[in-house]
N, C-alpha and C. Protein backbone atom coordinates (compact mmCIF):
# COMPACT_ATOMS: atom_id res chain seq x y z
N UNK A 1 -74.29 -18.63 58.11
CA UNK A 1 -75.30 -19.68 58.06
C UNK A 1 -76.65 -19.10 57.64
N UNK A 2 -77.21 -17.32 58.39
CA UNK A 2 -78.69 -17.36 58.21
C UNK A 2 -78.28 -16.54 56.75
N UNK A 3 -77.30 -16.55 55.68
CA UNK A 3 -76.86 -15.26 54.68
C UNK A 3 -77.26 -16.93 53.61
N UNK A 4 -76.59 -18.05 53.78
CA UNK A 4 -76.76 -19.44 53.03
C UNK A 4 -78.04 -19.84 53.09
N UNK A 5 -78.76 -19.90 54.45
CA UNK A 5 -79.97 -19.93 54.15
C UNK A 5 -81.63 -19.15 53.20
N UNK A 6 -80.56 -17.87 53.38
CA UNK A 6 -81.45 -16.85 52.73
C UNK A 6 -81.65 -17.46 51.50
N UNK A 7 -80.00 -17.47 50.54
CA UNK A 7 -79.88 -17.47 49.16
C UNK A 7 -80.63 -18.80 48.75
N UNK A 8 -80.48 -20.22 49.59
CA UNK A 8 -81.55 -21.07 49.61
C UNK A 8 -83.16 -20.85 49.10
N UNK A 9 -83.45 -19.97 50.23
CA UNK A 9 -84.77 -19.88 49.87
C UNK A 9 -85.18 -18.98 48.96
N UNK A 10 -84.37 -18.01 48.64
CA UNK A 10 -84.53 -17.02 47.67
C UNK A 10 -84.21 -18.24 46.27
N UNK A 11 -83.02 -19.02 45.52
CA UNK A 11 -83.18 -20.25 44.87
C UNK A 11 -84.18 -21.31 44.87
N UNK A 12 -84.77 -21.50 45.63
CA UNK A 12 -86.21 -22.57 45.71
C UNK A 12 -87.45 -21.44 44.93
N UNK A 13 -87.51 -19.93 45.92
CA UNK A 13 -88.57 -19.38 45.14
C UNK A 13 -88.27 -19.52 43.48
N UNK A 14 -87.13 -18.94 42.67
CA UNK A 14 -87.35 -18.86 42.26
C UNK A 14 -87.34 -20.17 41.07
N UNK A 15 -87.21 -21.10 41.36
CA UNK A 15 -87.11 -22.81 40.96
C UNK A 15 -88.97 -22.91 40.88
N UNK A 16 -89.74 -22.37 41.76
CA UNK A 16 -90.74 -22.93 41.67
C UNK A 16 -91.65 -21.74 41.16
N UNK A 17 -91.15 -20.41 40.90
CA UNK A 17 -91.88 -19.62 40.09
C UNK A 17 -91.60 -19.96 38.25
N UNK A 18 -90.00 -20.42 38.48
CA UNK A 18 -90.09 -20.45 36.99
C UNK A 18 -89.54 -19.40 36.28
N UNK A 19 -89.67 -18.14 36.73
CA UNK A 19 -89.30 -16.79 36.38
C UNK A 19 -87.79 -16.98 36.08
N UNK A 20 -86.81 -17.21 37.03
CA UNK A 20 -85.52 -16.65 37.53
C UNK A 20 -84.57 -17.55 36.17
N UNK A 21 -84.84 -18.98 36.35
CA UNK A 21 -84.30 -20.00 35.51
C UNK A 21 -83.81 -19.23 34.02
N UNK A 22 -84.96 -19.20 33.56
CA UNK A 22 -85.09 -18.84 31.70
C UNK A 22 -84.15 -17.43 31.94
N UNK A 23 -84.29 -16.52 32.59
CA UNK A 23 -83.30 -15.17 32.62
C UNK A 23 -82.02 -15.47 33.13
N UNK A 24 -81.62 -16.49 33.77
CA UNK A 24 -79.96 -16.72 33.88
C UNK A 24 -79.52 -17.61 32.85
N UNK A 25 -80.04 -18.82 32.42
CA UNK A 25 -80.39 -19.09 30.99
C UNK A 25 -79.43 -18.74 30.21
N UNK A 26 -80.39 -17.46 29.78
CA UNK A 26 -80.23 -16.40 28.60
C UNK A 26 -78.47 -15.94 28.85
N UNK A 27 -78.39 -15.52 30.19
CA UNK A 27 -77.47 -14.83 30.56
C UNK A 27 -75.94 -15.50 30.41
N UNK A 28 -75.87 -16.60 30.35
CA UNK A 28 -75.24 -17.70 30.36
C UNK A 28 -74.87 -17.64 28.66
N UNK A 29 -75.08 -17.01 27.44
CA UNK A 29 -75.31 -17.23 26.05
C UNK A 29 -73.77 -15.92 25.88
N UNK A 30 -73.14 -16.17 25.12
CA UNK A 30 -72.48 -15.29 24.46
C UNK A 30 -72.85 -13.53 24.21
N UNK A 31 -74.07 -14.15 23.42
CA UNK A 31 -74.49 -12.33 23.24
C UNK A 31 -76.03 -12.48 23.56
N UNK A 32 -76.24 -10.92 23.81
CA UNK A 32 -77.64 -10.51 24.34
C UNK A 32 -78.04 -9.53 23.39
N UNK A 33 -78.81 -9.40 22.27
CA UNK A 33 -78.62 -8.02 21.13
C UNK A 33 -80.12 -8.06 21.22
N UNK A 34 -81.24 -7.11 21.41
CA UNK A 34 -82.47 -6.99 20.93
C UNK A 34 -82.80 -7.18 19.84
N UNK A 35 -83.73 -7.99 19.32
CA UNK A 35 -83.82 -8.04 17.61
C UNK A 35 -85.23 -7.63 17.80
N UNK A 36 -84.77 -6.61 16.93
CA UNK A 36 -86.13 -5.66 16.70
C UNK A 36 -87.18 -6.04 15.72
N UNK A 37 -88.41 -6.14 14.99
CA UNK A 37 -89.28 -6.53 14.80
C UNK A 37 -89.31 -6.13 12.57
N UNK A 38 -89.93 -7.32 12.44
CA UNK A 38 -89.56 -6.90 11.01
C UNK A 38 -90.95 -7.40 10.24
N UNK A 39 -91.51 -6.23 9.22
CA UNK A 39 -92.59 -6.96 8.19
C UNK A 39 -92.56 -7.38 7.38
N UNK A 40 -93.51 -8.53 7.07
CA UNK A 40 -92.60 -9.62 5.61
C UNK A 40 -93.84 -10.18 5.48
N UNK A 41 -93.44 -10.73 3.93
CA UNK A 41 -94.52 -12.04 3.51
C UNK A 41 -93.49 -13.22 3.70
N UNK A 42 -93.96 -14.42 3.90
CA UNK A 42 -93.65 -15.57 3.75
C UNK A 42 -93.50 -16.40 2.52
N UNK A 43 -93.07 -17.52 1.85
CA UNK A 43 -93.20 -18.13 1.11
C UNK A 43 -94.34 -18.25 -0.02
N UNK A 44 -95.10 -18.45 0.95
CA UNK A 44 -96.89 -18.59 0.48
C UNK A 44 -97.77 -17.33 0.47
N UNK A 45 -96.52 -16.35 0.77
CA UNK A 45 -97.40 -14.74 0.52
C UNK A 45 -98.40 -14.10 1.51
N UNK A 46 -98.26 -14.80 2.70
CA UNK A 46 -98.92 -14.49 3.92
C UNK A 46 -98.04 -13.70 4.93
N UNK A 47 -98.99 -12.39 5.17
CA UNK A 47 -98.21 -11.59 5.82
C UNK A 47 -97.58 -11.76 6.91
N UNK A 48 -96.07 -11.93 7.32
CA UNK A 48 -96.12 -12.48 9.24
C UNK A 48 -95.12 -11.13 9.67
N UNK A 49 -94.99 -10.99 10.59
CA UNK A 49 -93.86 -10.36 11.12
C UNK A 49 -92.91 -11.71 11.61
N UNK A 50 -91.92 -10.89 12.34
CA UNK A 50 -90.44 -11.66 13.09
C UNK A 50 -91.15 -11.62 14.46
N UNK A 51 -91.63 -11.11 14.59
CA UNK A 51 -92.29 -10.80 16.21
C UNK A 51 -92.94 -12.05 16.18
N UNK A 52 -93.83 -12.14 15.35
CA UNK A 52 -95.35 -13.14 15.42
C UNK A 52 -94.70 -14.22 15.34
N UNK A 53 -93.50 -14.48 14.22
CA UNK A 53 -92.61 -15.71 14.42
C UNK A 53 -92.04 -16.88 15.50
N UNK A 54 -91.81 -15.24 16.22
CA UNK A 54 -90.64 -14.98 17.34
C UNK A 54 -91.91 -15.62 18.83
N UNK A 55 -93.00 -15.37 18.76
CA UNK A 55 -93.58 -15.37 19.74
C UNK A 55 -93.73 -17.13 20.27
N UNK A 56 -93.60 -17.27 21.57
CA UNK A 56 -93.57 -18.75 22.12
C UNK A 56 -92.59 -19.48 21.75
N UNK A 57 -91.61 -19.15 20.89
CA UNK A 57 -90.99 -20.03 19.51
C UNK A 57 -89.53 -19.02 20.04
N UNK A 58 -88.63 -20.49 19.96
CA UNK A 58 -87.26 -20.33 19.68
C UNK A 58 -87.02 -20.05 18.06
N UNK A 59 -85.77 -19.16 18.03
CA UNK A 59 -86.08 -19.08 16.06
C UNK A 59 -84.49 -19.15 16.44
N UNK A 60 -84.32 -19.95 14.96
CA UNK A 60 -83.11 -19.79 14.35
C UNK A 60 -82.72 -19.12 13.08
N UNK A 61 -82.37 -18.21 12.81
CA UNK A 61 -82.35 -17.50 11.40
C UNK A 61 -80.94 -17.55 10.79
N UNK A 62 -81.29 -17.16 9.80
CA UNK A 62 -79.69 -17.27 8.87
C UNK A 62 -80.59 -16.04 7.65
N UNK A 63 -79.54 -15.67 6.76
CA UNK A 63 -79.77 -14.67 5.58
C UNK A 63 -79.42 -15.16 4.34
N UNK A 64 -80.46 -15.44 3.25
CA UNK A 64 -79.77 -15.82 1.96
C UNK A 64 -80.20 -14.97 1.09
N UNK A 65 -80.18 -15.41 0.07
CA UNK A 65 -80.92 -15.04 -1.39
C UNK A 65 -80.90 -15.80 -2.64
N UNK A 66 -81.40 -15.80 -3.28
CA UNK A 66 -81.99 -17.33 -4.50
C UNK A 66 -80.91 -16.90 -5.42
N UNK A 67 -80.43 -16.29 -5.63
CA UNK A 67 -79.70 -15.82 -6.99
C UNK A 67 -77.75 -16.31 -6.84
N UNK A 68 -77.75 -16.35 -5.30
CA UNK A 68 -76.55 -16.82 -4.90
C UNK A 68 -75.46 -17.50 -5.43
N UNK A 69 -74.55 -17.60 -5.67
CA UNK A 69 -73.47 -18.58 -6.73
C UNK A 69 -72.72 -19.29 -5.44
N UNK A 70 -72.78 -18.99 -4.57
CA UNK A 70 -71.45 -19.47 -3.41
C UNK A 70 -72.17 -20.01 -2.01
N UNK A 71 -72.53 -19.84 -1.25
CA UNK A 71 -72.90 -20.03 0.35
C UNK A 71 -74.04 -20.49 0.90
N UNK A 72 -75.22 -19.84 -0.23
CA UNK A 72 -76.56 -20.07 0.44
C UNK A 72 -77.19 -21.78 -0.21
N UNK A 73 -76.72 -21.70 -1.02
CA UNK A 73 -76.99 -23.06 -0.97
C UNK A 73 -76.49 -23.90 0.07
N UNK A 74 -75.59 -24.35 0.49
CA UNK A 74 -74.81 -25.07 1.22
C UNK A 74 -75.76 -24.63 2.65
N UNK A 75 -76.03 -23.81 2.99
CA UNK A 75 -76.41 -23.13 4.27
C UNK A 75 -77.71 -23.40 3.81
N UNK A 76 -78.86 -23.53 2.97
CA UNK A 76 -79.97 -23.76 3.19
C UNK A 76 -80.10 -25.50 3.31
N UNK A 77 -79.01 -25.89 2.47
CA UNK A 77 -78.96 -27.75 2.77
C UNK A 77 -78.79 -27.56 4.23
N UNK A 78 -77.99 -26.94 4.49
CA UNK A 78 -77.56 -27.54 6.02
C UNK A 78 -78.70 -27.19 7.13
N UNK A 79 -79.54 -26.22 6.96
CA UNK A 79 -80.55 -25.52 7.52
C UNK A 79 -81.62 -27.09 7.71
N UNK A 80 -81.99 -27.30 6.70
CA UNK A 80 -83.12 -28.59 6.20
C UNK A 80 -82.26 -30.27 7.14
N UNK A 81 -81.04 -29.88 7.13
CA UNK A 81 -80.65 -30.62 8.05
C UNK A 81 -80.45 -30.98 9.32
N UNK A 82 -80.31 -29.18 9.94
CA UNK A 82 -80.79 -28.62 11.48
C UNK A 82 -82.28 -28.74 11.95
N UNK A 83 -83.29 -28.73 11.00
CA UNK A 83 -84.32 -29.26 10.68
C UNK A 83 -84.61 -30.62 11.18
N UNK A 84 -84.17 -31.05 10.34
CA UNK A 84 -84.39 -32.91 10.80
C UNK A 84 -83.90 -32.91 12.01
N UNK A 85 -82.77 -32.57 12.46
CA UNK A 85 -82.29 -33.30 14.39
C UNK A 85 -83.07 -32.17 15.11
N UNK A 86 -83.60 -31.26 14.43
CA UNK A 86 -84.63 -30.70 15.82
C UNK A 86 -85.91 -31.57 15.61
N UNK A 87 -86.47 -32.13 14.78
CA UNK A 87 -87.63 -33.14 14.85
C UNK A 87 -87.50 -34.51 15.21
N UNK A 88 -86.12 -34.93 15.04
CA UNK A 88 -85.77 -36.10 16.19
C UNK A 88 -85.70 -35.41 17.29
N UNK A 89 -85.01 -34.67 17.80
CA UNK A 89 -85.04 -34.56 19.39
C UNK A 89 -86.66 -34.12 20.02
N UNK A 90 -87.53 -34.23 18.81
CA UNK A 90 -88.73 -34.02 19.71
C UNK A 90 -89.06 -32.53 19.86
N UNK A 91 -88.02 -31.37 19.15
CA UNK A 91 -88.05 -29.91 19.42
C UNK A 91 -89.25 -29.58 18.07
N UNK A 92 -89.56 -29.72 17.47
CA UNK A 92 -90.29 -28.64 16.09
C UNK A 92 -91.33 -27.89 16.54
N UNK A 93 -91.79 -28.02 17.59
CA UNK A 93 -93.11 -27.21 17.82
C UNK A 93 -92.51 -26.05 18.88
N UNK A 94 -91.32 -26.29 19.09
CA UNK A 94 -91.12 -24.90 20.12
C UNK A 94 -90.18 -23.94 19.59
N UNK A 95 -89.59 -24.93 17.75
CA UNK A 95 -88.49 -23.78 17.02
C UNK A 95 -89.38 -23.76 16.01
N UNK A 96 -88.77 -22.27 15.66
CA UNK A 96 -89.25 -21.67 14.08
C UNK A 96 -87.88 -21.63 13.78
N UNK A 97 -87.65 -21.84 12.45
CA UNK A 97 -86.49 -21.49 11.30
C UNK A 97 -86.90 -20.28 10.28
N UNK A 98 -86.31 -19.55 10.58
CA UNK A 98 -86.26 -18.09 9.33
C UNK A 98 -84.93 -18.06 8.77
N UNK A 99 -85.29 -17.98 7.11
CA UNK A 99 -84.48 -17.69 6.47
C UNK A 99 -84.63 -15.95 5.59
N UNK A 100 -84.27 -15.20 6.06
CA UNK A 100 -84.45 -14.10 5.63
C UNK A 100 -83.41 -13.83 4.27
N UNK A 101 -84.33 -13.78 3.06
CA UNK A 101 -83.98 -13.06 2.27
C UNK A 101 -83.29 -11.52 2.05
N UNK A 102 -82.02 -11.71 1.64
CA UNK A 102 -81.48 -10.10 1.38
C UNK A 102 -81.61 -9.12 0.11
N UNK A 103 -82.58 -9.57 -0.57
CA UNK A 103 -82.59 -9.53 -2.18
C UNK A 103 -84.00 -9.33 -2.58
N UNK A 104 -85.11 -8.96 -1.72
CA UNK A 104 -86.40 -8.43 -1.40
C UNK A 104 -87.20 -8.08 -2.79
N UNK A 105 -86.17 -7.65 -3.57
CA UNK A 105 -86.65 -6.99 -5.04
C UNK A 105 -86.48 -8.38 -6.05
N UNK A 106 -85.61 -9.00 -5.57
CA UNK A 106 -85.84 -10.37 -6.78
C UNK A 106 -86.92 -11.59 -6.34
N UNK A 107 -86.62 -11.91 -4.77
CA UNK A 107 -86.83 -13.17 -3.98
C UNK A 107 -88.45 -12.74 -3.60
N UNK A 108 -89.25 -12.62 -4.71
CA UNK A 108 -90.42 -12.83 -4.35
C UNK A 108 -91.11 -13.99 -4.17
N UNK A 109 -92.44 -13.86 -3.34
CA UNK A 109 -93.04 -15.62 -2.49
C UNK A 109 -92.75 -16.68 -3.74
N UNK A 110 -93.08 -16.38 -5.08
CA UNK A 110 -93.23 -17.40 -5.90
C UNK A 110 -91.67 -17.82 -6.06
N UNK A 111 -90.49 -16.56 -6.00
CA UNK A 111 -89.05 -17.31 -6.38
C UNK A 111 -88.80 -18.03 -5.22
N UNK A 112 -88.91 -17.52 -3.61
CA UNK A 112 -89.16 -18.21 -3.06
C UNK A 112 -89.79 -19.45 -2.43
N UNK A 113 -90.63 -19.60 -3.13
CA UNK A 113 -91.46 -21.41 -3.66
C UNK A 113 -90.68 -21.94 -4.05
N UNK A 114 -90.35 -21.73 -5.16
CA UNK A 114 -89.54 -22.49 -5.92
C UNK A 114 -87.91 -22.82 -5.51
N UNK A 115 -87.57 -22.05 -5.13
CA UNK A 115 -86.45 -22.16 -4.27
C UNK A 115 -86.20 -22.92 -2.94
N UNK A 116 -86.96 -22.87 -2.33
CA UNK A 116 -87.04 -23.67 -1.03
C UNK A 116 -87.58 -25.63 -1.55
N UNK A 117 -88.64 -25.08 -3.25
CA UNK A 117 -88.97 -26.72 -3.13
C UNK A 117 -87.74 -27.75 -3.70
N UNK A 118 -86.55 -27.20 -3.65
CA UNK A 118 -85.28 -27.90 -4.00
C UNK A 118 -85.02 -28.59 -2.81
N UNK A 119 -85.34 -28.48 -1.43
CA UNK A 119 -84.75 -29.10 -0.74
C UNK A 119 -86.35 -29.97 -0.25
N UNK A 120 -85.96 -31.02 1.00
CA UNK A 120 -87.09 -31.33 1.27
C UNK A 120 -87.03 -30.89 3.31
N UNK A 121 -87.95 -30.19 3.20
CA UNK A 121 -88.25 -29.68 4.49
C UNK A 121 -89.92 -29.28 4.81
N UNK A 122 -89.72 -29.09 6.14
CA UNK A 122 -90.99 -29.16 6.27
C UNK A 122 -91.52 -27.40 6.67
N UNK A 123 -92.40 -27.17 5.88
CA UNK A 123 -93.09 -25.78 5.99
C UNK A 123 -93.58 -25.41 7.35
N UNK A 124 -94.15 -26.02 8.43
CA UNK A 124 -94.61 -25.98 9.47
C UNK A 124 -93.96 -25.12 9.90
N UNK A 125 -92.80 -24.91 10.52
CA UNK A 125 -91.95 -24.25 11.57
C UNK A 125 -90.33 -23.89 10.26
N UNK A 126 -90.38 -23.66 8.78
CA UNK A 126 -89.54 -22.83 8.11
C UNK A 126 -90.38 -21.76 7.62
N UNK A 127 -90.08 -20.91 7.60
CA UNK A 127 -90.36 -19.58 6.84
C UNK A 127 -89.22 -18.88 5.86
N UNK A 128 -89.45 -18.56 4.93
CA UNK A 128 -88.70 -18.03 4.01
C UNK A 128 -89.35 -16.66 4.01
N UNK A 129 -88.49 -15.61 3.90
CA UNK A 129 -89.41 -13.70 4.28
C UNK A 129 -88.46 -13.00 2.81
N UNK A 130 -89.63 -12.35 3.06
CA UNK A 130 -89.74 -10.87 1.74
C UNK A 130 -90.33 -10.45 2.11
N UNK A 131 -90.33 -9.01 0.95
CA UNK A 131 -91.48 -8.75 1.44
C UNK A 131 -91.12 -6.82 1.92
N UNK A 132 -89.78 -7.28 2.52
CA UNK A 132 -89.40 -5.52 2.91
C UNK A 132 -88.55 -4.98 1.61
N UNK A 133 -88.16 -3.84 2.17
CA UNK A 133 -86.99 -2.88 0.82
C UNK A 133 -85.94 -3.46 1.14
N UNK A 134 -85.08 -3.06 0.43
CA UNK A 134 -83.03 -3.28 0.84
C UNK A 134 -83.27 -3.36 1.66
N UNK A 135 -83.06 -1.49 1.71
CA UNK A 135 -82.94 -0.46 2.92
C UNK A 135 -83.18 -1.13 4.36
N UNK A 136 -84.59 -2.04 4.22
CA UNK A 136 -85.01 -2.26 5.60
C UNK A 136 -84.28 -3.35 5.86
N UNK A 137 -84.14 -4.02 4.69
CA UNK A 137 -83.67 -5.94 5.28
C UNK A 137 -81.67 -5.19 5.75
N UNK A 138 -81.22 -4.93 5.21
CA UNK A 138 -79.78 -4.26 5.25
C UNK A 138 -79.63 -3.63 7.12
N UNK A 139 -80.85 -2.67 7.19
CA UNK A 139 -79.94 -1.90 8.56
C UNK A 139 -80.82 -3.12 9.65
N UNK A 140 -81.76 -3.67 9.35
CA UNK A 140 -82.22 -4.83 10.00
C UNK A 140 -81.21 -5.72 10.61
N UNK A 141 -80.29 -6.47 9.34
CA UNK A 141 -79.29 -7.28 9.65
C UNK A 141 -78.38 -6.74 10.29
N UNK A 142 -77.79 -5.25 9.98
CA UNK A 142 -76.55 -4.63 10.39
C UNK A 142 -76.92 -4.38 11.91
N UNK A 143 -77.66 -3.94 12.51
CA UNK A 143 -78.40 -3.46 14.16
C UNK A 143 -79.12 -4.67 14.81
N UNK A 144 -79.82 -5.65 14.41
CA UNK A 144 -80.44 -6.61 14.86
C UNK A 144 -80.02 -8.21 15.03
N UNK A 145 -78.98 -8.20 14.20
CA UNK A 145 -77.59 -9.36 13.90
C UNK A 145 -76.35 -9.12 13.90
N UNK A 146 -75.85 -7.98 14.03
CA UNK A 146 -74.89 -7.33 13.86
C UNK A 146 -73.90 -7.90 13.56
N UNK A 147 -74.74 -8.35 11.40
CA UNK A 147 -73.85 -8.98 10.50
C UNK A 147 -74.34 -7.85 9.34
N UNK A 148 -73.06 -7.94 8.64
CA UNK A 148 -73.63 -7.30 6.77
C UNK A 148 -74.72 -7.69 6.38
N UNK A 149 -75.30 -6.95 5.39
CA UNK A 149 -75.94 -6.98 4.06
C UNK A 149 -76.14 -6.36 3.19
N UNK A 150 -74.74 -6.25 2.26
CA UNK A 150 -75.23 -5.35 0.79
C UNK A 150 -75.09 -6.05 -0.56
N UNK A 151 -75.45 -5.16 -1.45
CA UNK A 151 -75.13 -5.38 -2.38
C UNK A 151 -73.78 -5.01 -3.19
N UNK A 152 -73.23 -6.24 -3.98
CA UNK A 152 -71.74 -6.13 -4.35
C UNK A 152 -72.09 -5.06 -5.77
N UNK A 153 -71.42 -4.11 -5.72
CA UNK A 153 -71.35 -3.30 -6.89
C UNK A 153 -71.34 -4.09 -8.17
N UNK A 154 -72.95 -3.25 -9.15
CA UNK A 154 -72.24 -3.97 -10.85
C UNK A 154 -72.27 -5.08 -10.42
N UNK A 155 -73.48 -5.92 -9.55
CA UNK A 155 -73.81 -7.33 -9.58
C UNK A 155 -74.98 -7.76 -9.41
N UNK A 156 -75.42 -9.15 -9.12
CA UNK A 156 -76.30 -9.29 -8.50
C UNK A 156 -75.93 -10.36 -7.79
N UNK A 157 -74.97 -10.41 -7.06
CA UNK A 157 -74.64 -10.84 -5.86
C UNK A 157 -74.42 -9.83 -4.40
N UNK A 158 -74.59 -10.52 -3.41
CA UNK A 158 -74.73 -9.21 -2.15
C UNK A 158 -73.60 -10.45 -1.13
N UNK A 159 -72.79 -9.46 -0.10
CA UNK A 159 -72.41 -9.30 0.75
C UNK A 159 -73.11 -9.97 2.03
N UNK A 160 -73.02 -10.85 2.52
CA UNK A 160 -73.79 -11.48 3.87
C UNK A 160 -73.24 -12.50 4.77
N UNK A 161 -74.13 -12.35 5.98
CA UNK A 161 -73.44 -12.83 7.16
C UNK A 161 -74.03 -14.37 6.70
N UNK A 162 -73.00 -15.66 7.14
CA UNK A 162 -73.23 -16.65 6.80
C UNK A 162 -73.02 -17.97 8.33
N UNK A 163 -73.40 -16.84 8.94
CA UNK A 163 -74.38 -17.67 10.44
C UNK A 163 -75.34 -18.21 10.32
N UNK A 164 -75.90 -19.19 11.03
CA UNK A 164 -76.93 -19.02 11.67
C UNK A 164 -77.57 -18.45 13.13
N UNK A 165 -78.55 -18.18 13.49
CA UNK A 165 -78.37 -17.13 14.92
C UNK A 165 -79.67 -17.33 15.42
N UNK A 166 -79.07 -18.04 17.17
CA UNK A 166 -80.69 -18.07 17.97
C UNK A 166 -81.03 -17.24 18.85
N UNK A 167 -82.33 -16.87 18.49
CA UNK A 167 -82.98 -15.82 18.82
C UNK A 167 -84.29 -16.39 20.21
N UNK A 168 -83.95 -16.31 21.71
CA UNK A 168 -84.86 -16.72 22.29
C UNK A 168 -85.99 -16.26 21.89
N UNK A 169 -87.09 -16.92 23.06
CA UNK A 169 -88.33 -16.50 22.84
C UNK A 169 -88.69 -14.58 23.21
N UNK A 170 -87.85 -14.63 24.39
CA UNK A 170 -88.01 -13.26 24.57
C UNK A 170 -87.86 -11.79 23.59
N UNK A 171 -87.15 -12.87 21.98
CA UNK A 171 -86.24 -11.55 21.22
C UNK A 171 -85.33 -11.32 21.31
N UNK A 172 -84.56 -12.03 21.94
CA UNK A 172 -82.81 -11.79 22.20
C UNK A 172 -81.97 -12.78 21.44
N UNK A 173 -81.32 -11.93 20.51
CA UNK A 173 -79.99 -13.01 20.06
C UNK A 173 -79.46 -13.38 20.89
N UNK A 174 -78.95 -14.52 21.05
CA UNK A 174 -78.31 -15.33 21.98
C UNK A 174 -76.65 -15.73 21.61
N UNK A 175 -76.89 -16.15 20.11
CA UNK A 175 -75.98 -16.72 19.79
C UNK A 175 -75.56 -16.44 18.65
N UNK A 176 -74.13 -17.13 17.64
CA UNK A 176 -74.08 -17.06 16.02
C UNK A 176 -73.57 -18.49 16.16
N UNK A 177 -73.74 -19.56 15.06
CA UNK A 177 -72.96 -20.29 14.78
C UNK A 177 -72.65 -20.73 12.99
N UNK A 178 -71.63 -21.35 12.91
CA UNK A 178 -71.37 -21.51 11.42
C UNK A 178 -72.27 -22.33 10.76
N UNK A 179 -72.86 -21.79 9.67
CA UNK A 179 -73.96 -22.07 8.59
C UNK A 179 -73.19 -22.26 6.84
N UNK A 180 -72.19 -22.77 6.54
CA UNK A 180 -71.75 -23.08 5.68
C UNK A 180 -71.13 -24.35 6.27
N UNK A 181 -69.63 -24.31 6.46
CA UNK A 181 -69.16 -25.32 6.50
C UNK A 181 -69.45 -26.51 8.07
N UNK A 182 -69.36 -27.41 8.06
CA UNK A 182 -69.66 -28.20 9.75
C UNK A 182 -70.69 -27.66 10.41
N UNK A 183 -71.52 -27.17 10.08
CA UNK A 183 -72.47 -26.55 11.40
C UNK A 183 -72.58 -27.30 12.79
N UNK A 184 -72.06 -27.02 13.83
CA UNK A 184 -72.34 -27.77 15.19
C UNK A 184 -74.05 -27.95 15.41
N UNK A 185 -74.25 -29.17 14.80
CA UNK A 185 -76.13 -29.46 15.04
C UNK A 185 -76.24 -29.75 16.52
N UNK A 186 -75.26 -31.07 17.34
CA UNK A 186 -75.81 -31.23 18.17
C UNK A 186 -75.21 -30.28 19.31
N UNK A 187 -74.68 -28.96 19.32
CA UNK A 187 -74.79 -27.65 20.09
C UNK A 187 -75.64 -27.19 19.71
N UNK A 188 -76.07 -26.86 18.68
CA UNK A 188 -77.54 -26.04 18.58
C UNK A 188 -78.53 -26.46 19.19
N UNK A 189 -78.36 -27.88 18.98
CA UNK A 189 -79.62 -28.55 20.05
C UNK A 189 -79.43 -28.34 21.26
N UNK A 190 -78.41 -28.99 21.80
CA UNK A 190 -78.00 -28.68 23.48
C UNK A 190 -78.73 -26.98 23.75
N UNK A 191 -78.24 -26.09 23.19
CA UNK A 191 -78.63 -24.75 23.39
C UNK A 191 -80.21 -24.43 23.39
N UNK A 192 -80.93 -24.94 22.24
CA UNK A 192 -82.03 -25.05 22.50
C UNK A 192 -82.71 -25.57 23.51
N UNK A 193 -82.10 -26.68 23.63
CA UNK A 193 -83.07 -27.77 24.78
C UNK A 193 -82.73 -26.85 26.47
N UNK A 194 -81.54 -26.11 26.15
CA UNK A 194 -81.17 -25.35 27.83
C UNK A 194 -82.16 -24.08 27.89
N UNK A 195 -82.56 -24.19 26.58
CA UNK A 195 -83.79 -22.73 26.68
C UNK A 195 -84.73 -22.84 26.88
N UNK A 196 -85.26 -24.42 27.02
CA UNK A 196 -87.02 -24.47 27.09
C UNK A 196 -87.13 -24.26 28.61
């Protein structure tokens, strides 16, 4: 009885600090991976990091590149579509969307302009990044997503993970889900909305 009562009051503290909630949360998610911090320009050529992104802000990221023949299209429609039901449910100001470019040497801000103005979405809370080398965007994805990114020999097509992946506020991958075909929108939401 006084071992039930304890765990009681030890559950109320932490209900009314707030603290305890968001860290079992998290814990509750498939995967826990640190995503380590990355420098980039944006679309519009303004310097941001993933951190600065990342900060207050749920992010959802995925990896493309403009030159693509197969996936990233389909996955940036569907992105602009994860988009819209997070601004119906009332979420846009607490998610960021990153689409990280794997192709750093072609997908500069201006191909990236132009590329993103094919769809209609809203700039506020998407970011499109460049901005780093291969080298960096490659062991980035491979250690921080722990998905591919290379380049296919004698091409200019590359190798990539074709998730999308939420990243709490704290910096922790949480999750992967499919970013080509069916994307589960209203789990992504559910997942989000269990994170605020």
């Amino acid at each position: 009885m006084r071992i039930r009562f304890m765990v009681s009051v030890a559950a109320l503290f932490c209900l009314l600090l707030g603290g305890c909630q968001g860290k079992d949360v998290e814990e509750s998610f498939p995967m826990k991976v640190e995503v380590g911090d990355l420098d980039a320009v944006d679309q519009s050529g303004e310097e941001v990091s993933l951190a600065k992104l990342n900060k207050g802000k749920i992010v959802v990221a995925d990896f493309i590149f403009t030159n693509c023949d197969t996936v990233c299209l389909p996955m940036t429609a569907n992105m602009t579509k994860l988009q819209q039901k997070i601004a119906e449910a009332g979420l846009e100001d607490e998610v960021q969307l990153v689409s990280l470019s794997i192709d750093p040497e072609h997908d500069t801000p201006e191909v990236l302009t132009e590329y993103s103005s094919r769809y209609e979405f809203d700039d506020g809370n998407w970011s499109f990044l460049t901005g780093y080398s291969r080298d960096e965007i490659e062991s980035f994805a491979n250690v921080s997503f722990k998905t591919p990114a290379a380049e296919v020999e004698e091409s200019n097509q590359f190798v990539h993970g074709t998730s999308f992946y939420l990243v709490s506020e704290n910096g922790t991958l949480l999750k992967q889900y499919e970013g080509v075909s069916s994307p589960p929108y209203e789990e992504i939401i559910e997942d989000i909305e269990r994170l605020k």
